[in-house]
N, C-alpha and C. Protein backbone atom coordinates (compact mmCIF):
# COMPACT_ATOMS: atom_id res chain seq x y z
N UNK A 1 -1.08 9.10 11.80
CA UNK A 1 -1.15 7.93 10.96
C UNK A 1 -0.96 6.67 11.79
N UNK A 2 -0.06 6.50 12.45
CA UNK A 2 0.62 5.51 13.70
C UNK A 2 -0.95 4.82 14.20
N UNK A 3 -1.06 5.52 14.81
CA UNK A 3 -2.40 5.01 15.99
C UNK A 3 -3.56 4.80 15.24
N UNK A 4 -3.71 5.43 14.21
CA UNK A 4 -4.95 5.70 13.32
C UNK A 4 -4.52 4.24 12.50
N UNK A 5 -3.89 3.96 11.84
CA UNK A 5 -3.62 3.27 10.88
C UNK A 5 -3.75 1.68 11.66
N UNK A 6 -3.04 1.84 12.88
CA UNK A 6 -2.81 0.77 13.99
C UNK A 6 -4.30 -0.06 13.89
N UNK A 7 -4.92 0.88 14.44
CA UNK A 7 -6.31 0.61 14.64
C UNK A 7 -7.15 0.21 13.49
N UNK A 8 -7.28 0.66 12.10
CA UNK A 8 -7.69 0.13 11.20
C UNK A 8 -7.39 -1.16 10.73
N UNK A 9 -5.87 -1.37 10.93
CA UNK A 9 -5.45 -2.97 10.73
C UNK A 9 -6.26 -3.70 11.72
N UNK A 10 -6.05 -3.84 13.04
CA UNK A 10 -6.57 -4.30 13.84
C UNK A 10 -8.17 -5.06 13.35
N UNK A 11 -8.84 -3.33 13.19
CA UNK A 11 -10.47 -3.41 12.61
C UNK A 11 -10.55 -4.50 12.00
N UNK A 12 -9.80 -4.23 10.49
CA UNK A 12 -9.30 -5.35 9.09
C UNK A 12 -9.67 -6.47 9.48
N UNK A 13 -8.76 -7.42 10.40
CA UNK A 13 -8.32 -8.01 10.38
C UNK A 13 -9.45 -8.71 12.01
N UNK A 14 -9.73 -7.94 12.32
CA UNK A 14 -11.45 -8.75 13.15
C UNK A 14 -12.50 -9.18 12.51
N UNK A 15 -12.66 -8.32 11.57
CA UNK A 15 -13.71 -8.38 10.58
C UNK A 15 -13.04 -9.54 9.56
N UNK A 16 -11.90 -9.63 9.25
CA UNK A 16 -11.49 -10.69 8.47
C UNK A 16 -11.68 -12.39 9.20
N UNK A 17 -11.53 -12.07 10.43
CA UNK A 17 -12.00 -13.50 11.05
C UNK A 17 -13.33 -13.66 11.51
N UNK A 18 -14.24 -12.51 11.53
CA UNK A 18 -15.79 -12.90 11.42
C UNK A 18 -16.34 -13.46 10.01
N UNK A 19 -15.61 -12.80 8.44
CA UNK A 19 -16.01 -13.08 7.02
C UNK A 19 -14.69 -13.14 6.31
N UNK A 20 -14.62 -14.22 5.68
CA UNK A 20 -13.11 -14.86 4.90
C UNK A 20 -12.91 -13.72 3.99
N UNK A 21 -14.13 -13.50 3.14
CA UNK A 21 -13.89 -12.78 2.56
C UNK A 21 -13.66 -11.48 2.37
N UNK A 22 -13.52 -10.62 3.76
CA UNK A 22 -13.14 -9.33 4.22
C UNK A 22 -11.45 -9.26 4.25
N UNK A 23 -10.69 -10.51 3.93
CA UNK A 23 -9.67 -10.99 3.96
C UNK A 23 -9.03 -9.98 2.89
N UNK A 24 -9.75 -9.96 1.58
CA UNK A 24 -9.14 -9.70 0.43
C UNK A 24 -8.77 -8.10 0.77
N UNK A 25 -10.03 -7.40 1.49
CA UNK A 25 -10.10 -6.29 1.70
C UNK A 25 -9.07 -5.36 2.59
N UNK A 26 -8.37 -6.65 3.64
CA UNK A 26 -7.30 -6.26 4.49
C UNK A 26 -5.70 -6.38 3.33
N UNK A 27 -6.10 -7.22 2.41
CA UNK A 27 -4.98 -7.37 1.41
C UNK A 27 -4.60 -6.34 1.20
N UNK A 28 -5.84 -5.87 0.36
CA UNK A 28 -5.58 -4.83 -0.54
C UNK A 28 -4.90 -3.40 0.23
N UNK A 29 -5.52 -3.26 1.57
CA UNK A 29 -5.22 -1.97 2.31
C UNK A 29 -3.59 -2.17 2.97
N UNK A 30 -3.22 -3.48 3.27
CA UNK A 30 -1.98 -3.46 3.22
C UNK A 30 -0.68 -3.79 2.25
N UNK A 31 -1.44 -3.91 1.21
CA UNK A 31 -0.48 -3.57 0.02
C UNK A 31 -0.80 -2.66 0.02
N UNK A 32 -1.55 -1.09 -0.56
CA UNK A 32 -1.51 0.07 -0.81
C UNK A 32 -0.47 0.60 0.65
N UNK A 33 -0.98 0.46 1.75
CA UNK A 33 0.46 0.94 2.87
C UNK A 33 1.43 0.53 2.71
N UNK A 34 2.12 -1.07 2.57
CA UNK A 34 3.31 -0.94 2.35
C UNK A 34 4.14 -0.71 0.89
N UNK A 35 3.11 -0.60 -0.21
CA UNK A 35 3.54 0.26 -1.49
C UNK A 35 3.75 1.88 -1.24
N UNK A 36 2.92 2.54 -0.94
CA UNK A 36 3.22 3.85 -0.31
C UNK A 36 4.54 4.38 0.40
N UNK A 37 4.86 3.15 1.38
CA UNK A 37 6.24 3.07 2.05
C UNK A 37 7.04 2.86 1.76
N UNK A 38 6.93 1.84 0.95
CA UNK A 38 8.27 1.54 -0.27
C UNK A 38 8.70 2.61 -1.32
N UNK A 39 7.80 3.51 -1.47
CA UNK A 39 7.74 4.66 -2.60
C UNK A 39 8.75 5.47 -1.69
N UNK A 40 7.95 6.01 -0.60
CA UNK A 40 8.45 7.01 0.53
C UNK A 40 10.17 6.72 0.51
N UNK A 41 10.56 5.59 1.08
CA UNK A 41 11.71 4.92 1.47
C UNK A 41 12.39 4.79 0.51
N UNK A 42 11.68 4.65 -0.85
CA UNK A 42 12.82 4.97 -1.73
C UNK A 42 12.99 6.20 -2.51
N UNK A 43 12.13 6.93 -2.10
CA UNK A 43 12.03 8.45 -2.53
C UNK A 43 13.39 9.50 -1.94
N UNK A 44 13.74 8.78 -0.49
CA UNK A 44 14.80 9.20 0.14
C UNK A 44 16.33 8.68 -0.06
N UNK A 45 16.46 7.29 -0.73
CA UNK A 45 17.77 7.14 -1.29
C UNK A 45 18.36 6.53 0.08
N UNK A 46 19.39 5.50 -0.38
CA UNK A 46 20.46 4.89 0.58
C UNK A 46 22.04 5.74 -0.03
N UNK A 47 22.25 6.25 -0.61
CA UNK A 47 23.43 7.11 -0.69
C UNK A 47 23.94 7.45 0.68
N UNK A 48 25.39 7.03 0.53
CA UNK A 48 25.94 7.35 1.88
C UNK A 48 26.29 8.89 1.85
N UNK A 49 26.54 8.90 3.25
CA UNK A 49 26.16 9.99 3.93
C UNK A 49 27.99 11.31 3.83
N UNK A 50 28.20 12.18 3.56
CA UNK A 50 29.87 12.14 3.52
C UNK A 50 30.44 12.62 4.84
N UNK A 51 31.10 12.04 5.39
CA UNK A 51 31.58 12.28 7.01
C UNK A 51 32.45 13.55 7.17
N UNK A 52 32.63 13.88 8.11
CA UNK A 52 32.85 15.43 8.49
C UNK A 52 32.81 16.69 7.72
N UNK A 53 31.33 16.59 7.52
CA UNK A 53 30.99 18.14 6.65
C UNK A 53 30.23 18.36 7.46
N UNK A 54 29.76 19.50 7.68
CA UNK A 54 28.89 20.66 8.52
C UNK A 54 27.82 20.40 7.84
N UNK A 55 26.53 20.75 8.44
CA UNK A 55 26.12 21.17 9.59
C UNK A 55 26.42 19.79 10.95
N UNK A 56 26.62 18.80 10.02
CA UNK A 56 26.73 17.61 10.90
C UNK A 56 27.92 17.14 11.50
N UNK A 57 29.04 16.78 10.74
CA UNK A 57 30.10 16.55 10.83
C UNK A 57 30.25 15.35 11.65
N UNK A 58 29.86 14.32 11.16
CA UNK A 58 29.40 12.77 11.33
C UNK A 58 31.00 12.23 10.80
N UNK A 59 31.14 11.05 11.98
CA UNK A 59 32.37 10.37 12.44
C UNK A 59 31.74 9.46 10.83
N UNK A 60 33.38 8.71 10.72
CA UNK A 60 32.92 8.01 9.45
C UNK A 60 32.48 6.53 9.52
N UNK A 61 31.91 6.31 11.10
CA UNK A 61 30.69 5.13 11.19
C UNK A 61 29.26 6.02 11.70
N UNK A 62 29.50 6.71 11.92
CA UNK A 62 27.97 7.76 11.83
C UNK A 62 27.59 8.02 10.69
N UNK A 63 28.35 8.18 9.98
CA UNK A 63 28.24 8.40 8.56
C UNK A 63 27.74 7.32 7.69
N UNK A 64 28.11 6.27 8.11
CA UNK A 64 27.82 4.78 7.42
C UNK A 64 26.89 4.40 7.90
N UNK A 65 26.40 4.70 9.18
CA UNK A 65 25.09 4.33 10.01
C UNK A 65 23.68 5.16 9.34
N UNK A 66 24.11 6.43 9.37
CA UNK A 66 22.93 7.63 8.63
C UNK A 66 22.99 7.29 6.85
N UNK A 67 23.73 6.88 6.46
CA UNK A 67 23.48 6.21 5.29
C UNK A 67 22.83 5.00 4.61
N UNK A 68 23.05 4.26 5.67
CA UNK A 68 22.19 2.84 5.52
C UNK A 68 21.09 3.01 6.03
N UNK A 69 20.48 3.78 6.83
CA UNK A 69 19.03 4.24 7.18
C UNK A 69 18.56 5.20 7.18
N UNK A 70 18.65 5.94 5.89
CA UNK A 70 18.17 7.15 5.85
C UNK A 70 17.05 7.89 5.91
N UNK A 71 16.07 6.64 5.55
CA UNK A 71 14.88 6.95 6.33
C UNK A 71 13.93 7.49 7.66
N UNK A 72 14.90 5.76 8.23
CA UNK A 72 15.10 6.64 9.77
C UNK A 72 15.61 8.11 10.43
N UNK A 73 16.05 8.30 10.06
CA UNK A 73 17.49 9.60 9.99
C UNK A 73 16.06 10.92 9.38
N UNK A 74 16.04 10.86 8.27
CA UNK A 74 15.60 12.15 7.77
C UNK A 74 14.01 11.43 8.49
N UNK A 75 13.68 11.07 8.41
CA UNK A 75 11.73 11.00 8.85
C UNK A 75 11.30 10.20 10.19
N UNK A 76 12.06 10.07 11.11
CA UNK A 76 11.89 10.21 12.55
C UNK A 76 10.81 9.62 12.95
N UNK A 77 9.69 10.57 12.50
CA UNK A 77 8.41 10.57 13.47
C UNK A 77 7.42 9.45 12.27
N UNK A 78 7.55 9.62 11.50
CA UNK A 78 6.97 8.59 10.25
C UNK A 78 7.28 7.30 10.32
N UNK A 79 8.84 7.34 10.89
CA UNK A 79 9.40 5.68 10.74
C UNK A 79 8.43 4.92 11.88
N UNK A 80 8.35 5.94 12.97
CA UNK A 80 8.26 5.38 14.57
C UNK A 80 6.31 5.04 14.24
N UNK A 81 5.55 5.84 13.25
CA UNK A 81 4.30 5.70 13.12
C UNK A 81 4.37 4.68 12.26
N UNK A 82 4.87 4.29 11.37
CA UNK A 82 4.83 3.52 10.20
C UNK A 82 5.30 1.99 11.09
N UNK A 83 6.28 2.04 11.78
CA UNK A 83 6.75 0.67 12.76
C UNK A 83 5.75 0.05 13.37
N UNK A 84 4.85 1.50 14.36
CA UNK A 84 3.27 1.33 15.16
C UNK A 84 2.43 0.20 13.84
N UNK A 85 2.23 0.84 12.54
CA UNK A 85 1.14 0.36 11.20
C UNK A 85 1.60 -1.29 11.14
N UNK A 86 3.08 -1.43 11.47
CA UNK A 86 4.03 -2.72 10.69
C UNK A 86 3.52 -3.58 11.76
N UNK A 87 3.64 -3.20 13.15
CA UNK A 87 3.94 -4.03 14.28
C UNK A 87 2.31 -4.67 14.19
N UNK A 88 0.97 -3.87 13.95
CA UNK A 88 0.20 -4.31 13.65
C UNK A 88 -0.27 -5.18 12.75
N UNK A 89 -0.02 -5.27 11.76
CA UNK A 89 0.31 -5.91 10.58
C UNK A 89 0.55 -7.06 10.93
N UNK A 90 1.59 -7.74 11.64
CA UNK A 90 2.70 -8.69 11.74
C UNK A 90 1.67 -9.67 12.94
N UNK A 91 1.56 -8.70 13.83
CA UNK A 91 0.35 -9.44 14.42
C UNK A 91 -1.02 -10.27 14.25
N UNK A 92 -1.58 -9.45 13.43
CA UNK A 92 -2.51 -9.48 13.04
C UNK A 92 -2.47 -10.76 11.95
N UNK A 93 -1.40 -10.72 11.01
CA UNK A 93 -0.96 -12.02 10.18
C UNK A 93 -1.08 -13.33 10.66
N UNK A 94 0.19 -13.18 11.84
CA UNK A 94 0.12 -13.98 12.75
C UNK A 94 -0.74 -14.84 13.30
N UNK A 95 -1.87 -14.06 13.46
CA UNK A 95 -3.55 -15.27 13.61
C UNK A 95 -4.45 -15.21 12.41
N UNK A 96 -4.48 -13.91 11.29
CA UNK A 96 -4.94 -14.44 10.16
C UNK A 96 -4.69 -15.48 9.20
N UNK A 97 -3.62 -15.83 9.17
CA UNK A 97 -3.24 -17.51 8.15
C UNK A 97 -3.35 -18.11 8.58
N UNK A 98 -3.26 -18.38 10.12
CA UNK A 98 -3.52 -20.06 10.32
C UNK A 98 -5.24 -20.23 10.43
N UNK A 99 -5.91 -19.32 10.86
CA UNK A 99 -7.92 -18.71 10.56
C UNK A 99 -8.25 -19.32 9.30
N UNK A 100 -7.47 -18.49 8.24
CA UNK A 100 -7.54 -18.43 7.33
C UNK A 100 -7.49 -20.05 6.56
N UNK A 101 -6.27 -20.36 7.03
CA UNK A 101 -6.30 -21.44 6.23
C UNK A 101 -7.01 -22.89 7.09
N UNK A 102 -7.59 -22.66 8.21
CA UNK A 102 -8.52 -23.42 9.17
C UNK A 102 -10.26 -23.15 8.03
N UNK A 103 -10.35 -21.93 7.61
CA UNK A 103 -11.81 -21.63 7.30
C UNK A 103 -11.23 -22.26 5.33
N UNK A 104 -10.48 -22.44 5.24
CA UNK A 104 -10.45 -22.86 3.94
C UNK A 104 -10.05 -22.30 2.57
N UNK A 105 -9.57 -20.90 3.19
CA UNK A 105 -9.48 -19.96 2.35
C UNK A 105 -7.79 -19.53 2.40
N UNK A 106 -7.64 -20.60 1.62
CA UNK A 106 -6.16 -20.53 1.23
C UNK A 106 -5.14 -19.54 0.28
N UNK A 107 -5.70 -19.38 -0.42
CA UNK A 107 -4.68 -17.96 -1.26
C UNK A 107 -5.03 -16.51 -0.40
N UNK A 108 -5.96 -16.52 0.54
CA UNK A 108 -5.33 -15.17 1.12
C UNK A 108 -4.45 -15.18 2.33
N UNK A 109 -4.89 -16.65 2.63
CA UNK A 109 -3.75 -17.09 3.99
C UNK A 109 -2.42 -17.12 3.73
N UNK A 110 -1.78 -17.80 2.22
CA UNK A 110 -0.88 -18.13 2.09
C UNK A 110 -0.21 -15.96 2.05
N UNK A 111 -0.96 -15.47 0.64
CA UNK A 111 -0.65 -13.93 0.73
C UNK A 111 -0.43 -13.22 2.21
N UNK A 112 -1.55 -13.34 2.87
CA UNK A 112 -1.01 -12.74 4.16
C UNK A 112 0.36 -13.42 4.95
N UNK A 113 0.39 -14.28 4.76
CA UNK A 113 1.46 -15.56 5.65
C UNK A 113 2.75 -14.91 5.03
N UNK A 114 2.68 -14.80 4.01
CA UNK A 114 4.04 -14.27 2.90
C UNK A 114 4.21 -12.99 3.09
N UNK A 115 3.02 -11.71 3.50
CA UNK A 115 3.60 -10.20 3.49
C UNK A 115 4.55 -10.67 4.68
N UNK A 116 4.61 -11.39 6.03
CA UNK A 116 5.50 -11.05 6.97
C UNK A 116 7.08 -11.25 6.57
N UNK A 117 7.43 -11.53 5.48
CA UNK A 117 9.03 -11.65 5.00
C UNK A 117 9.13 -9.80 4.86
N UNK A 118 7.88 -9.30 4.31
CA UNK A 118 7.91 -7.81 3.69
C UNK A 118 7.68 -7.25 5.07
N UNK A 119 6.83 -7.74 6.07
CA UNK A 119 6.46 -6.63 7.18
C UNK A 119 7.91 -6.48 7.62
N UNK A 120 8.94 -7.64 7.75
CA UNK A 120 10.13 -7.67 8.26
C UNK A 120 11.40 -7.44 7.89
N UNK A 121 11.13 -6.92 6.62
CA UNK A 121 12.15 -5.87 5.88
C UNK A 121 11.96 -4.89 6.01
N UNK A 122 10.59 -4.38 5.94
CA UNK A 122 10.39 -2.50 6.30
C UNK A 122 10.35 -2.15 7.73
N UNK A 123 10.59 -3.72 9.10
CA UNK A 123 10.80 -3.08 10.11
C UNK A 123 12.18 -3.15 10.70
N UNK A 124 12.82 -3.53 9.81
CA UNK A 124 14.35 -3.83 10.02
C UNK A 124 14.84 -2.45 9.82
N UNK A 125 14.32 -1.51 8.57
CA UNK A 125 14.59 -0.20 7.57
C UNK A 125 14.16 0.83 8.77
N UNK A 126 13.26 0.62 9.00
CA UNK A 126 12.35 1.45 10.22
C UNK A 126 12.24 1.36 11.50
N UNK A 127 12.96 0.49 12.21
CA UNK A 127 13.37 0.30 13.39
C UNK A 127 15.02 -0.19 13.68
N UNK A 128 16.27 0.41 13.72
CA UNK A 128 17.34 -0.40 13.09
C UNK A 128 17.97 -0.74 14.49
N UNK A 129 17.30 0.14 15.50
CA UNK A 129 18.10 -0.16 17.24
C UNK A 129 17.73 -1.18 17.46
N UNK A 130 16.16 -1.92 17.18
CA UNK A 130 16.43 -3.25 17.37
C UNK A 130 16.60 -4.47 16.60
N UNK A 131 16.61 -4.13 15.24
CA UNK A 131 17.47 -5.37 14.48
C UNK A 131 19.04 -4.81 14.89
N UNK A 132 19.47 -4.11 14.97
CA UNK A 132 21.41 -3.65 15.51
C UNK A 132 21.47 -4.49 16.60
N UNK A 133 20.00 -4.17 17.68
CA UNK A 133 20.72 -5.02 18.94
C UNK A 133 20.83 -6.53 18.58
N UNK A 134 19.58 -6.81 17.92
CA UNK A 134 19.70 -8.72 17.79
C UNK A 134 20.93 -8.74 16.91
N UNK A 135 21.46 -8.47 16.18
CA UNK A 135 22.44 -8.41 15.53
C UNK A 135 23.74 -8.78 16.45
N UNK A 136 24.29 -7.48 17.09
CA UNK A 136 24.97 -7.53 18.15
C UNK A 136 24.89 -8.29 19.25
N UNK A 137 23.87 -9.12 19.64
CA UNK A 137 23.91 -9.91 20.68
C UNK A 137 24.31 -11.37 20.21
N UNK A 138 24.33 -11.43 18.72
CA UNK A 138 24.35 -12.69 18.43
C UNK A 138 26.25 -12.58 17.83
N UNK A 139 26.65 -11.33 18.16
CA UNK A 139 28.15 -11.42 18.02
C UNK A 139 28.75 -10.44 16.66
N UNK A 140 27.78 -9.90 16.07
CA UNK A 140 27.94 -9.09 15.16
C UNK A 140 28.40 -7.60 15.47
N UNK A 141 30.39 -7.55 15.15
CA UNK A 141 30.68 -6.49 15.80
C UNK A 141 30.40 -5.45 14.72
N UNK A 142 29.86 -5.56 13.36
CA UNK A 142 29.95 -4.53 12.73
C UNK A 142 28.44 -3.70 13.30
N UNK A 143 27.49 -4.24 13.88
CA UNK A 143 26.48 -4.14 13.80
C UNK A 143 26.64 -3.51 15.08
N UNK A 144 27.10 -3.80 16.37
CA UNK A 144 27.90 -3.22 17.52
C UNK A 144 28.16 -2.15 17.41
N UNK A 145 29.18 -1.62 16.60
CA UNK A 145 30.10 -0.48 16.05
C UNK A 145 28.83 0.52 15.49
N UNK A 146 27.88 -0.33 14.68
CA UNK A 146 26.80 0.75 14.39
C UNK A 146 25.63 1.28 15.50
N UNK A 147 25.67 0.15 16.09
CA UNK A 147 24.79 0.29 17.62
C UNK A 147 25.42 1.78 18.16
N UNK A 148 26.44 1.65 18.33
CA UNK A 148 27.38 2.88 19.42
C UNK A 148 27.63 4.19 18.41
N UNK A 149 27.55 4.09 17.36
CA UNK A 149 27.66 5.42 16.79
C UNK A 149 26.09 5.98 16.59
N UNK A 150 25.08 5.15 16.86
CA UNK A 150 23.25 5.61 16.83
C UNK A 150 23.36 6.85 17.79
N UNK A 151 23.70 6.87 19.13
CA UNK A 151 23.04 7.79 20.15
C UNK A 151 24.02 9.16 19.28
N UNK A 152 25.37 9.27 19.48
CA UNK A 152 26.11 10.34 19.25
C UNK A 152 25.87 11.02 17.79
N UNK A 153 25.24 10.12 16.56
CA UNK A 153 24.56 10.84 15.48
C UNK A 153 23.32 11.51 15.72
N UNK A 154 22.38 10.81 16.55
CA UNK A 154 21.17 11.67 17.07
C UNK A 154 21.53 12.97 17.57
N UNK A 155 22.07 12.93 18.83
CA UNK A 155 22.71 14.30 19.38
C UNK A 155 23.55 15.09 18.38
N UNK A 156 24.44 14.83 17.08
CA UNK A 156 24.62 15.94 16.24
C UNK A 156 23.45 16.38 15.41
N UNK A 157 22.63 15.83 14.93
CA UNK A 157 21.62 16.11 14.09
C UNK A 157 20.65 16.74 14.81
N UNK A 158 20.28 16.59 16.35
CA UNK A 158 19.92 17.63 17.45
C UNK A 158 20.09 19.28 17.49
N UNK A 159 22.27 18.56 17.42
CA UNK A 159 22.81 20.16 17.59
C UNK A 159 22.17 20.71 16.80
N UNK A 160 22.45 20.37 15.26
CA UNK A 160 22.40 21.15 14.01
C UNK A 160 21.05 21.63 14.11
N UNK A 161 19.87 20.98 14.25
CA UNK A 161 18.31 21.36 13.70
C UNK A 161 18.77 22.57 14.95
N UNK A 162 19.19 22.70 16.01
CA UNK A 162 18.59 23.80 17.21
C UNK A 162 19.99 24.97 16.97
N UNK A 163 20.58 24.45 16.18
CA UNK A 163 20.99 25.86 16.25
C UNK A 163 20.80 26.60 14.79
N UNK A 164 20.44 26.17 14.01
CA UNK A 164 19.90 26.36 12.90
C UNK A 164 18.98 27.73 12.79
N UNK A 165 19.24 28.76 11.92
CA UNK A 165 18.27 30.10 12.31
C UNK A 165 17.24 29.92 11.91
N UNK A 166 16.09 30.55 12.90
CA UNK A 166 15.09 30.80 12.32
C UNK A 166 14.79 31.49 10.70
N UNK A 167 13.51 30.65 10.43
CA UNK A 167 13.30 31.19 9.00
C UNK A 167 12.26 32.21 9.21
N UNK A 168 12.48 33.42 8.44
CA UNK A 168 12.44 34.75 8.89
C UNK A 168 10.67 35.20 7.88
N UNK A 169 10.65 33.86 7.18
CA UNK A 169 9.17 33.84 6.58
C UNK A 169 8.08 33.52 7.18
């Protein structure tokens, strides 16, 4: 999906600055992706996580960390493809509104200009090592504290999936 999806925005959004009106068409395909994602993301729940129970047995800021991003946490490889879809997106915005509103065609400039508040909530959800770091660099120790409990929750959720028995189906 990542690379595939990457590339279709991209497409979108060339073709949107050869014809204004291919504009609407990049709308529509990135509202249906980031509606899809929003479904996904909330299909999985922010319920915190409960600290030292097995298979995990998560410290109780690992616990608060895997709870506030649970997305990240349970869907890994989706977040990191879906970030690839966002990062495109954000770009691509980036020179479509000001095009956009140069060729005259103002309500899709302003719409596209406006998803980046949304591209930048679902990459905050879906990428959290680097909103944690800007966080933390700007002096935010809670965000710090969550920075340093990221690596040592990965490596339990490691342990657990590998020692986990095979399913015998």
């Amino acid at each position: 999906m990542g690379g595939y999806g990457s590339v279709a925005v991209l497409l979108l959004a060339g073709w949107s600055l050869l014809d204004a009106g291919v504009s609407w068409v990049y709308i529509g395909v990135v509202g249906v992706f980031e509606a899809l994602l929003a479904q996904r993301i909330a299909s999985v729940g922010r319920h915190p996580v409960p600290p030292n129970e097995p298979p995990y047995a998560f410290s109780e800021e690992e616990a608060q960390l895997v709870g506030h991003y649970r997305f990240y946490f349970t869907w890994p490889e989706v977040a990191r493809q879906s970030s690839s879809v966002l990062a495109a997106i954000g770009l691509t915005a980036l020179l479509l509104a000001p095009w956009l509103t140069y060729k005259g065609a103002f309500v899709p400039a302003i719409l596209i200009g406006l998803n980046l508040f949304l591209v930048a909530t679902f990459t905050r959800q879906l990428s959290p090592v680097m909103a944690l770091r800007l966080r933390a660099y700007k002096g935010d120790r809670e965000a710090l504290r969550m920075l340093e409990a990221h690596d040592p929750a990965w490596r339990k959720i490691r342990d657990a999936v590998l020692q986990r028995p095979a399913d015998p189906h």
